[in-house]
N, C-alpha and C. Protein backbone atom coordinates (compact mmCIF):
# COMPACT_ATOMS: atom_id res chain seq x y z
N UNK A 1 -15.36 6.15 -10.31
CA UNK A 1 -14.67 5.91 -9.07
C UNK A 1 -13.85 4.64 -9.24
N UNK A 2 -12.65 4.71 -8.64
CA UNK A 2 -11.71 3.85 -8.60
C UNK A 2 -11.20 3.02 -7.55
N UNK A 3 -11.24 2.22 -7.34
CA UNK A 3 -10.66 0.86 -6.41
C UNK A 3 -9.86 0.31 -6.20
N UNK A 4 -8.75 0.54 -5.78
CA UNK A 4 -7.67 -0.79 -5.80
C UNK A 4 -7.81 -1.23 -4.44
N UNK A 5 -8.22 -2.55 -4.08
CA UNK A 5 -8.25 -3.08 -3.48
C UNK A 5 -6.80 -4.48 -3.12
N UNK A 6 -6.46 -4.00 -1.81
CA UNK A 6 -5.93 -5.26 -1.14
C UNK A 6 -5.98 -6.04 0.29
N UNK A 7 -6.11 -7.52 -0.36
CA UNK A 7 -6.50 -8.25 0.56
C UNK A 7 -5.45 -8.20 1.66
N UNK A 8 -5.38 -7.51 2.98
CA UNK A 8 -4.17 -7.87 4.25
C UNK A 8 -4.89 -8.56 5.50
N UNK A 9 -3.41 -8.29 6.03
CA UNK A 9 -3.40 -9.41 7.61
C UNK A 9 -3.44 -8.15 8.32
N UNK A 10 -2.38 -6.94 7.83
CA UNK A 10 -2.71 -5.86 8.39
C UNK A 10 -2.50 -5.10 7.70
N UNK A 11 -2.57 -3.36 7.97
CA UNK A 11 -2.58 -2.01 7.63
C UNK A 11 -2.35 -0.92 8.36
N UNK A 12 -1.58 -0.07 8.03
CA UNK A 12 -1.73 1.14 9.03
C UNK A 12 -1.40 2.27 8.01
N UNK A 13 -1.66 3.52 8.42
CA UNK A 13 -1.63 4.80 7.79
C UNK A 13 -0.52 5.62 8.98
N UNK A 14 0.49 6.28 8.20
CA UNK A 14 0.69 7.47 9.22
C UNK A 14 1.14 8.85 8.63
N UNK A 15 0.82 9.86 9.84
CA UNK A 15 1.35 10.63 8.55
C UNK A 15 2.16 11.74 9.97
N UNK A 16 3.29 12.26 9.29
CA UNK A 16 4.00 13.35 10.62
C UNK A 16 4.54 12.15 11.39
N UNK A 17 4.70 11.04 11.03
CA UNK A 17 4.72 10.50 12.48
C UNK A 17 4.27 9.62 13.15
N UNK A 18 3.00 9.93 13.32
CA UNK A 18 1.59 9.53 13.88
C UNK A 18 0.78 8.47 13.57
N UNK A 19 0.76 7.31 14.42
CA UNK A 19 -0.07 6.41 13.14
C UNK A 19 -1.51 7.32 13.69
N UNK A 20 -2.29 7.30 12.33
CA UNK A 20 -3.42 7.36 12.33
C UNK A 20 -4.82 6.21 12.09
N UNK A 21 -4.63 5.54 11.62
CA UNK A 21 -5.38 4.36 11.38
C UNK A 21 -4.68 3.15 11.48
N UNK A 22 -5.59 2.02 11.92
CA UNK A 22 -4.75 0.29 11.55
C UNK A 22 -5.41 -0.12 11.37
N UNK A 23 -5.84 -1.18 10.92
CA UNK A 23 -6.57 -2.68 10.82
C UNK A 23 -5.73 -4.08 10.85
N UNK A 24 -6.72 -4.96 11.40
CA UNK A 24 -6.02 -6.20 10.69
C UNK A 24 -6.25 -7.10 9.44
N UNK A 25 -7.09 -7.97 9.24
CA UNK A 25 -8.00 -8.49 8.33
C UNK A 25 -8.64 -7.82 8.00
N UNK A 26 -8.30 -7.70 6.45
CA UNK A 26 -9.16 -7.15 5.70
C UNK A 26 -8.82 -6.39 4.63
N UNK A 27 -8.99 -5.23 4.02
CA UNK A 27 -9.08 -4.64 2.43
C UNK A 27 -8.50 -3.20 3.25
N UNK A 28 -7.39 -2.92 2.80
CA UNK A 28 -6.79 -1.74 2.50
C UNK A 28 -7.32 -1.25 0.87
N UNK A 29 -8.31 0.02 0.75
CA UNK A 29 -8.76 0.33 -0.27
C UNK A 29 -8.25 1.50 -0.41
N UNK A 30 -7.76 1.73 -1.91
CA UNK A 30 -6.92 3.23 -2.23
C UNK A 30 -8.17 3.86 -3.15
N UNK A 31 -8.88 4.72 -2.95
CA UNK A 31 -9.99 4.92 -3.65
C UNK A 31 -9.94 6.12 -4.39
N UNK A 32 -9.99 6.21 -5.59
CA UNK A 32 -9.53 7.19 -6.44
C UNK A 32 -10.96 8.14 -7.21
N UNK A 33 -11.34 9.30 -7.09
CA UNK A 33 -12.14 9.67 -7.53
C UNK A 33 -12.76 10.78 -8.71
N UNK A 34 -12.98 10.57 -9.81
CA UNK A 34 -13.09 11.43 -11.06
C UNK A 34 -13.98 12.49 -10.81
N UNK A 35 -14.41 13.80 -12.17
CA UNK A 35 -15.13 14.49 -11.83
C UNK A 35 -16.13 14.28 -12.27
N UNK A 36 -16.37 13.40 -13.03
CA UNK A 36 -17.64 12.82 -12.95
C UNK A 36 -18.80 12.04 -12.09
N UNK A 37 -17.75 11.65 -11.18
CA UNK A 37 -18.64 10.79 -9.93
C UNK A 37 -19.59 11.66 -8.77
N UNK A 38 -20.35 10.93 -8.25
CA UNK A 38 -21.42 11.09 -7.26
C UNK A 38 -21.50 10.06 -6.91
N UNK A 39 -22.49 10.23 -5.63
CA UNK A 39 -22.57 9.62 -4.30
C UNK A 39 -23.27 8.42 -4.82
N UNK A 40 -23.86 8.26 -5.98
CA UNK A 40 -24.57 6.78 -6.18
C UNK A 40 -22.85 5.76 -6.70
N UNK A 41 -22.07 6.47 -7.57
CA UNK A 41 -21.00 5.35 -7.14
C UNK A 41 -20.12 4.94 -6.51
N UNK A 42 -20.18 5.94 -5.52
CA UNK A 42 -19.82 5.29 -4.02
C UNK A 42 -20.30 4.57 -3.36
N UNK A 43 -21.93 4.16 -3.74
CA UNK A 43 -23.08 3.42 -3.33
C UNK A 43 -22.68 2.00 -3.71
N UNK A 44 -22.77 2.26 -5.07
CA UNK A 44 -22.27 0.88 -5.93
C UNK A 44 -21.25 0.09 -5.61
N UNK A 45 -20.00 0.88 -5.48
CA UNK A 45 -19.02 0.64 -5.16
C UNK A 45 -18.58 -0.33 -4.15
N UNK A 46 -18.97 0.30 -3.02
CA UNK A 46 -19.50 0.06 -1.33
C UNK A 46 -19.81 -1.48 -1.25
N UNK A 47 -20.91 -1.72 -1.62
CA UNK A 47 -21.53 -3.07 -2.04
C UNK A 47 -20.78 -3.83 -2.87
N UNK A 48 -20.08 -3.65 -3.83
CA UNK A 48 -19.25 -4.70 -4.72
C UNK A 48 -18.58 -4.69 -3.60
N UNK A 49 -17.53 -4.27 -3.17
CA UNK A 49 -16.38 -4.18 -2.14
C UNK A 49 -17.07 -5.58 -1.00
N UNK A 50 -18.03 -4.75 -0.24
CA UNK A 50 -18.36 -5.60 0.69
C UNK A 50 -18.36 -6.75 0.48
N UNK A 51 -19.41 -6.83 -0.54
CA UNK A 51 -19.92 -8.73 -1.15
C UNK A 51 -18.90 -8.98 -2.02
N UNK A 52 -17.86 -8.88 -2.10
CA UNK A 52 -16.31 -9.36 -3.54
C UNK A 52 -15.92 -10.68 -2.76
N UNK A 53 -16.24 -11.74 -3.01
CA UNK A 53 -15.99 -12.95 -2.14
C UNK A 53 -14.70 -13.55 -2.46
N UNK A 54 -13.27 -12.82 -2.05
CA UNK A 54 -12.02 -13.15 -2.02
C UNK A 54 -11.77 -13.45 -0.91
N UNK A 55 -12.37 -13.54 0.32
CA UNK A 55 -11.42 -14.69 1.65
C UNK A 55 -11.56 -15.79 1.35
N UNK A 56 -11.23 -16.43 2.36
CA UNK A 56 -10.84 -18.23 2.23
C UNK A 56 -11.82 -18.42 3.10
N UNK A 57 -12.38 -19.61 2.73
CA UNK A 57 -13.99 -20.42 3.53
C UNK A 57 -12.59 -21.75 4.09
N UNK A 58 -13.46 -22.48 4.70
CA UNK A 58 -12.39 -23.16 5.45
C UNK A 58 -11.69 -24.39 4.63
N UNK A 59 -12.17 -24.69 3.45
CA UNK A 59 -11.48 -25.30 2.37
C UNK A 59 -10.24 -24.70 1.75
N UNK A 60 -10.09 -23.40 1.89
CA UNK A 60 -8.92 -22.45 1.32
C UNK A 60 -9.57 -21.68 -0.09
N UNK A 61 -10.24 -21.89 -0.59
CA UNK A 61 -10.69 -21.66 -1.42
C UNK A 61 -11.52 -19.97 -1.27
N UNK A 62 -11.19 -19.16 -2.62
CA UNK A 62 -11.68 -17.66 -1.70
C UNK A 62 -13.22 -17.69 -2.21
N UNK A 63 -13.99 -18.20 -1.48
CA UNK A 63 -15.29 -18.42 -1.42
C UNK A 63 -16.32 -17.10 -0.33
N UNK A 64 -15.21 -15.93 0.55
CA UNK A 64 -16.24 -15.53 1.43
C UNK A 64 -16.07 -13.95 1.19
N UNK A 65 -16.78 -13.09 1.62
CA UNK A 65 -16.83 -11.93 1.73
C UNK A 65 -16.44 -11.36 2.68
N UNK A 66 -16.24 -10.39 2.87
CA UNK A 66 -16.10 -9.08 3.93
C UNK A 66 -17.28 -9.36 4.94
N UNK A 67 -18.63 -8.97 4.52
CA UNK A 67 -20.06 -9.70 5.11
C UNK A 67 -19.32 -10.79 5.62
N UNK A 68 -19.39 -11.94 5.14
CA UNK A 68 -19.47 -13.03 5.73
C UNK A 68 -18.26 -13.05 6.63
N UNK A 69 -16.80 -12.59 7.14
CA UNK A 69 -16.49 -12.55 7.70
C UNK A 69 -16.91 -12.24 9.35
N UNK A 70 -17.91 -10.39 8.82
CA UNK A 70 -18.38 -10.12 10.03
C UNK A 70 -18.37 -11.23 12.05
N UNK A 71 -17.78 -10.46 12.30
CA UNK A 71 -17.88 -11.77 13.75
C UNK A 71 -17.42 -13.29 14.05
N UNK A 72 -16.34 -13.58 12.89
CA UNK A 72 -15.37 -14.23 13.43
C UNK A 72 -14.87 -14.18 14.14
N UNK A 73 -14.18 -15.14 14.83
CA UNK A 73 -13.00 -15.14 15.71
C UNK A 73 -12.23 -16.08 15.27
N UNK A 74 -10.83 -15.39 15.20
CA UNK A 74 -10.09 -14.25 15.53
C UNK A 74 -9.71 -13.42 13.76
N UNK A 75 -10.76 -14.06 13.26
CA UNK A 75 -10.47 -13.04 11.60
C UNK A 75 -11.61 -12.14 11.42
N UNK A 76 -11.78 -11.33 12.41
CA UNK A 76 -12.74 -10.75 11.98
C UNK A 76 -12.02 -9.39 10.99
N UNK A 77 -13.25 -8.56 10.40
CA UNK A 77 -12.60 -7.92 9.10
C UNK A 77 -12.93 -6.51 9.26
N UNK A 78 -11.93 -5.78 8.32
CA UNK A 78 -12.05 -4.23 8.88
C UNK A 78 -12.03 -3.62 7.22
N UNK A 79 -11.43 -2.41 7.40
CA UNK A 79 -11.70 -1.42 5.87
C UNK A 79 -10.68 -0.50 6.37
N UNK A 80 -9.84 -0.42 5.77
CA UNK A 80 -9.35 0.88 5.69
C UNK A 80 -8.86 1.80 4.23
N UNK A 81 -9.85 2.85 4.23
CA UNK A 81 -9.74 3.50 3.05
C UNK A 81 -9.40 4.71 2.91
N UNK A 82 -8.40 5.05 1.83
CA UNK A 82 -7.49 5.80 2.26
C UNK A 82 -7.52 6.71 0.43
N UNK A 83 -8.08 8.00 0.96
CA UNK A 83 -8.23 8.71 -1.16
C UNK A 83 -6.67 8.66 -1.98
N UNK A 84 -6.81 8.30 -2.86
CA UNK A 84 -5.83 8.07 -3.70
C UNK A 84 -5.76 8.69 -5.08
N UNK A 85 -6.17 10.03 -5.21
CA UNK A 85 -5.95 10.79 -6.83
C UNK A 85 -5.07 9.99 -7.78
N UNK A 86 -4.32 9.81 -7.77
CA UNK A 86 -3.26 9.31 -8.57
C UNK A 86 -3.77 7.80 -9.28
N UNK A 87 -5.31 7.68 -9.09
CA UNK A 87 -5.34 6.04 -9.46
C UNK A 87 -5.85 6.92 -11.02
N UNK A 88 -5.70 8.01 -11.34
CA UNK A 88 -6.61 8.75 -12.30
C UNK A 88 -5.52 9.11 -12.95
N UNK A 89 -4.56 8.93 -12.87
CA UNK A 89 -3.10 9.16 -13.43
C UNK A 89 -3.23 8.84 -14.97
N UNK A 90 -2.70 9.80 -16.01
CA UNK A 90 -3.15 9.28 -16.94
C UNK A 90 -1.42 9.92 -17.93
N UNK A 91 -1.05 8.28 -18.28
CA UNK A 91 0.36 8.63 -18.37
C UNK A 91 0.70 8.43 -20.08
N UNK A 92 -0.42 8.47 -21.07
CA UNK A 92 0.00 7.95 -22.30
C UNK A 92 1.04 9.12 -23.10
N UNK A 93 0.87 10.00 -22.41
CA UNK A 93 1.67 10.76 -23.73
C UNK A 93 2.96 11.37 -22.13
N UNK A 94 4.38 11.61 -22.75
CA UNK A 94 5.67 12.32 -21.87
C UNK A 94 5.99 11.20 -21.26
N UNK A 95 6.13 12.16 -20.24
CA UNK A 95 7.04 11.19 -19.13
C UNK A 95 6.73 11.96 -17.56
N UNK A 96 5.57 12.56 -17.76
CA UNK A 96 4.78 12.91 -16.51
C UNK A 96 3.49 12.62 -16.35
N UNK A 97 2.80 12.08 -15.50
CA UNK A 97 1.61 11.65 -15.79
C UNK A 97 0.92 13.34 -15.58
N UNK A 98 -0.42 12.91 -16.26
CA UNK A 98 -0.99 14.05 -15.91
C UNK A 98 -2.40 13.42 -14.62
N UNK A 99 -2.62 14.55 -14.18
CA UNK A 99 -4.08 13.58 -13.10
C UNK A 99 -5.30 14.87 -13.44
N UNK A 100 -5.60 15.25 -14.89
CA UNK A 100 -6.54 16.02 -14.97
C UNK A 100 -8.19 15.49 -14.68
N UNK A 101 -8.13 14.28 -14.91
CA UNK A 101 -9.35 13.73 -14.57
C UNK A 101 -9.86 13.66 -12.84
N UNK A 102 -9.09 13.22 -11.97
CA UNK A 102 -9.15 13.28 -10.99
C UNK A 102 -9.87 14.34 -10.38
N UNK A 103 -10.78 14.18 -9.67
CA UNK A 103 -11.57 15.10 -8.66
C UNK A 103 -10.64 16.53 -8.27
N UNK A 104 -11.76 17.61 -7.59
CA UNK A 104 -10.84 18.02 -6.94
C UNK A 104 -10.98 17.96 -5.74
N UNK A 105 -9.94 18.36 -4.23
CA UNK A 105 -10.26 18.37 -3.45
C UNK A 105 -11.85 18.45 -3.05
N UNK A 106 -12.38 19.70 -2.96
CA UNK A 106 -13.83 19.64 -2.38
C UNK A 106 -14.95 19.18 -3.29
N UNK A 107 -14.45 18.01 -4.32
CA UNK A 107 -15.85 17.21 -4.73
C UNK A 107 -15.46 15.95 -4.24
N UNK A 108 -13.77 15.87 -4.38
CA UNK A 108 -13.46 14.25 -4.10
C UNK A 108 -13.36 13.97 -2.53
N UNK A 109 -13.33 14.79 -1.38
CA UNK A 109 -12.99 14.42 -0.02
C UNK A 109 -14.72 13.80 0.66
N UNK A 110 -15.41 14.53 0.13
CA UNK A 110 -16.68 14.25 0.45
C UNK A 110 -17.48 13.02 -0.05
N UNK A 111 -17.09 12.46 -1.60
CA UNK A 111 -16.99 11.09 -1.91
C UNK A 111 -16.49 10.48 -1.31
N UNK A 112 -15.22 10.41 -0.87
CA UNK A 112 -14.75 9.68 0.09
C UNK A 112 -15.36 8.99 1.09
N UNK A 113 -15.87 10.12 1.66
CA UNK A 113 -16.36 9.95 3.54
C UNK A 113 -17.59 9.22 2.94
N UNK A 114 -18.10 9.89 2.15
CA UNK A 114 -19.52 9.60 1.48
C UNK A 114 -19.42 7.28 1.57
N UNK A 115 -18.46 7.31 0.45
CA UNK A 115 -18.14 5.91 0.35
C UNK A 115 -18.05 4.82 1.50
N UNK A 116 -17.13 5.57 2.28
CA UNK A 116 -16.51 5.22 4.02
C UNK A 116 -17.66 4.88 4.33
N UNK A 117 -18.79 5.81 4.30
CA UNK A 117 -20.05 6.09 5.36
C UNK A 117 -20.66 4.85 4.85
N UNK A 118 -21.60 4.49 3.47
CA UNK A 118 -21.57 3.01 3.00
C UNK A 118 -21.25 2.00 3.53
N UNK A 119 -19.61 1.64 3.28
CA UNK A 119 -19.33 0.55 3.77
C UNK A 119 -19.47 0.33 5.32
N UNK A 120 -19.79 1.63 5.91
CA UNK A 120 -20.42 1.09 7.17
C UNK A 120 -21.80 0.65 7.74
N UNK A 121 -22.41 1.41 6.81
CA UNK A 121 -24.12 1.21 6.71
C UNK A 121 -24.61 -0.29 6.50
N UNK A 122 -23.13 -0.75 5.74
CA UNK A 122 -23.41 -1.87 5.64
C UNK A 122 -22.90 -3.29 6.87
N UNK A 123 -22.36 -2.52 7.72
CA UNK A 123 -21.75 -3.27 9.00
C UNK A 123 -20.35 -3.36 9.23
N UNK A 124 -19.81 -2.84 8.17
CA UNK A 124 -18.31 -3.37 8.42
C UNK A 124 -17.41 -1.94 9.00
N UNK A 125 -16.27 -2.31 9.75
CA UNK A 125 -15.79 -1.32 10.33
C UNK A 125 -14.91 -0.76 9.71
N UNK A 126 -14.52 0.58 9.74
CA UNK A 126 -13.73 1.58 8.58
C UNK A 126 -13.26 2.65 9.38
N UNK A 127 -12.15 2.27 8.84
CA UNK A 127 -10.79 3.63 9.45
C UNK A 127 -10.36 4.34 7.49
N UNK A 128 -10.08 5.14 7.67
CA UNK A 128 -9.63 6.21 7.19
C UNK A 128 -8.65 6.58 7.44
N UNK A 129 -7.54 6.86 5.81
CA UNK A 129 -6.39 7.70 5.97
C UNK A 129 -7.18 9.39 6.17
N UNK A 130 -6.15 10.68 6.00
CA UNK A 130 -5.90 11.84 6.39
C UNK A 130 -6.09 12.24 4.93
N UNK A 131 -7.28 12.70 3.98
CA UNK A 131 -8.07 13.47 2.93
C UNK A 131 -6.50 14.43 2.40
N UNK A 132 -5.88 14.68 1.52
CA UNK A 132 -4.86 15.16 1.26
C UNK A 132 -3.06 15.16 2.02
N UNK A 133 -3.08 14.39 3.05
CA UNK A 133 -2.03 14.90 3.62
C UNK A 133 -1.14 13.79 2.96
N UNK A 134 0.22 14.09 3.16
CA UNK A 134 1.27 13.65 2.73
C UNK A 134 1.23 11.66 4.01
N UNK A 135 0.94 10.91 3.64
CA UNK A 135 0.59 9.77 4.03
C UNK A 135 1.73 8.75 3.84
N UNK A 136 1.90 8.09 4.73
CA UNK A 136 2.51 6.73 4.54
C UNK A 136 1.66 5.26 5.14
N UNK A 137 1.78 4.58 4.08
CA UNK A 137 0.94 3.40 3.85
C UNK A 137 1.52 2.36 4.20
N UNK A 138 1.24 1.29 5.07
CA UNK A 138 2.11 0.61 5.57
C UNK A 138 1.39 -1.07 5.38
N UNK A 139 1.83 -2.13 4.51
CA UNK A 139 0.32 -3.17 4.56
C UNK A 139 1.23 -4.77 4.32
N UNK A 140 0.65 -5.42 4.78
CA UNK A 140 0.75 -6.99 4.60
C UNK A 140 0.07 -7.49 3.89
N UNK A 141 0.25 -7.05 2.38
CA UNK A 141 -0.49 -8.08 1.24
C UNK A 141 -0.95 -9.44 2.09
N UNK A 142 -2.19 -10.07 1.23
CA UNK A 142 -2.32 -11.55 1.85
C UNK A 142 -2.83 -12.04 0.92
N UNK A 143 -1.90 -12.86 0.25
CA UNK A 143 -1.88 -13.71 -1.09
C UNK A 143 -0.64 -14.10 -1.85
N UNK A 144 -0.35 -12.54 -2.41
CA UNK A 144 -1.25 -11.50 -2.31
C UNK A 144 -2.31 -11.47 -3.47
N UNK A 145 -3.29 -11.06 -3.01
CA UNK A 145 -4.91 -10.15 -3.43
C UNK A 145 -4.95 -8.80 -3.66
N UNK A 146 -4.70 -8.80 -5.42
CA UNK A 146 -4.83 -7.28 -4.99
C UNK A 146 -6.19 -7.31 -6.46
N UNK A 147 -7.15 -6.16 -6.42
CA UNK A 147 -7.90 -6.40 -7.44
C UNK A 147 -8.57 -5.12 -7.88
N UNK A 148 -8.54 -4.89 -8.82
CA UNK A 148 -8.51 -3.47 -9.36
C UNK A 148 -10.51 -3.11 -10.07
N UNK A 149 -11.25 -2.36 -9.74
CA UNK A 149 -12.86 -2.05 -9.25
C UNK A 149 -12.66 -0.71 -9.86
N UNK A 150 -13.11 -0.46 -11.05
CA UNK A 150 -13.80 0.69 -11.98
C UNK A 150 -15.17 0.58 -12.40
N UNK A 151 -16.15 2.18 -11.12
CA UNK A 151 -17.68 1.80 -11.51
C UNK A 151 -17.82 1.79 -13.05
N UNK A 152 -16.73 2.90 -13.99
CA UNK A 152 -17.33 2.98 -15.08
C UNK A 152 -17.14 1.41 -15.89
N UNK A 153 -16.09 0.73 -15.53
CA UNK A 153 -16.03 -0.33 -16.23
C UNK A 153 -16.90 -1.62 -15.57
N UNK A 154 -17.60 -1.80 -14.66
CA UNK A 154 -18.05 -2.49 -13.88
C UNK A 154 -19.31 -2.31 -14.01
N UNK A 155 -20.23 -0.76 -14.57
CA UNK A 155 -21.33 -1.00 -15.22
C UNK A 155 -21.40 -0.40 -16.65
N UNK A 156 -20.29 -0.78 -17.08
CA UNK A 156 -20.18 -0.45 -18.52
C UNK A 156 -21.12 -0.80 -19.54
């Protein structure tokens, strides 16, 4: 399972039109999923994400977590995670990537939610893009922070 994580001020998803999701503070996550994965590294995952101590403590220094944000005012922190096949893109040979590794729909949509469901178990609040639809991503880097989370390389 795959991660790209970025740190924003805000986020929104829309798709048709429509916004469907926003946040403010917090991690716009594009979460990319192989066919090798299961629900334990969405588990894993979940938890690095949460506890990844890239905010700023009041020195400036990125000393805090997602957790530790919880119940600030006025920074309190959100999630919005949104599936992203294409982080599985695998471009060494042409001039087309191929995304054979990548999940398919009905193993990877359910990781997803699966993951989502996690990072809430763990307290933090989570919006969700639209599981296949044609999406537009809309975000306020803040840094910018952006930081790239592979379970296979992370418990390599």
């Amino acid at each position: 399972m795959r991660a790209l994580l970025q740190r924003v001020t805000r986020a929104s998803v829309t798709v048709d039109g429509e916004l469907i999701s926003e946040i403010g503070t917090g991690f716009l996550i594009l979460l990319g999923v192989t066919q090798e994965d299961t629900a334990e590294e969405g588990t894993f995952l979940a938890g690095k994400v949460a506890n990844l101590r890239v905010f700023e403590d009041d020195a400036g220094a990125m000393n805090r977590s997602a957790l530790d944000l919880l119940g600030d005012e006025p920074a309190d922190v959100a999630m919005l995670v949104v599936s992203q096949f294409t982080l599985y893109a695998d471009a060494r040979k042409g001039r087309r990537p191929s995304f054979v590794k990548a999940a398919r729909p009905e193993q990877a949509s359910p990781l997803v939610d699966a993951f989502a469901d996690e990072l809430r178990a763990l307290g933090l609040p989570v919006k969700q893009g639209v599981f296949g639809a044609e999406m537009k991503v809309e975000l306020l880097n803040d840094g910018p922070v952006t930081i790239w989370l592979d379970t296979a390389e992370l418990r390599g």
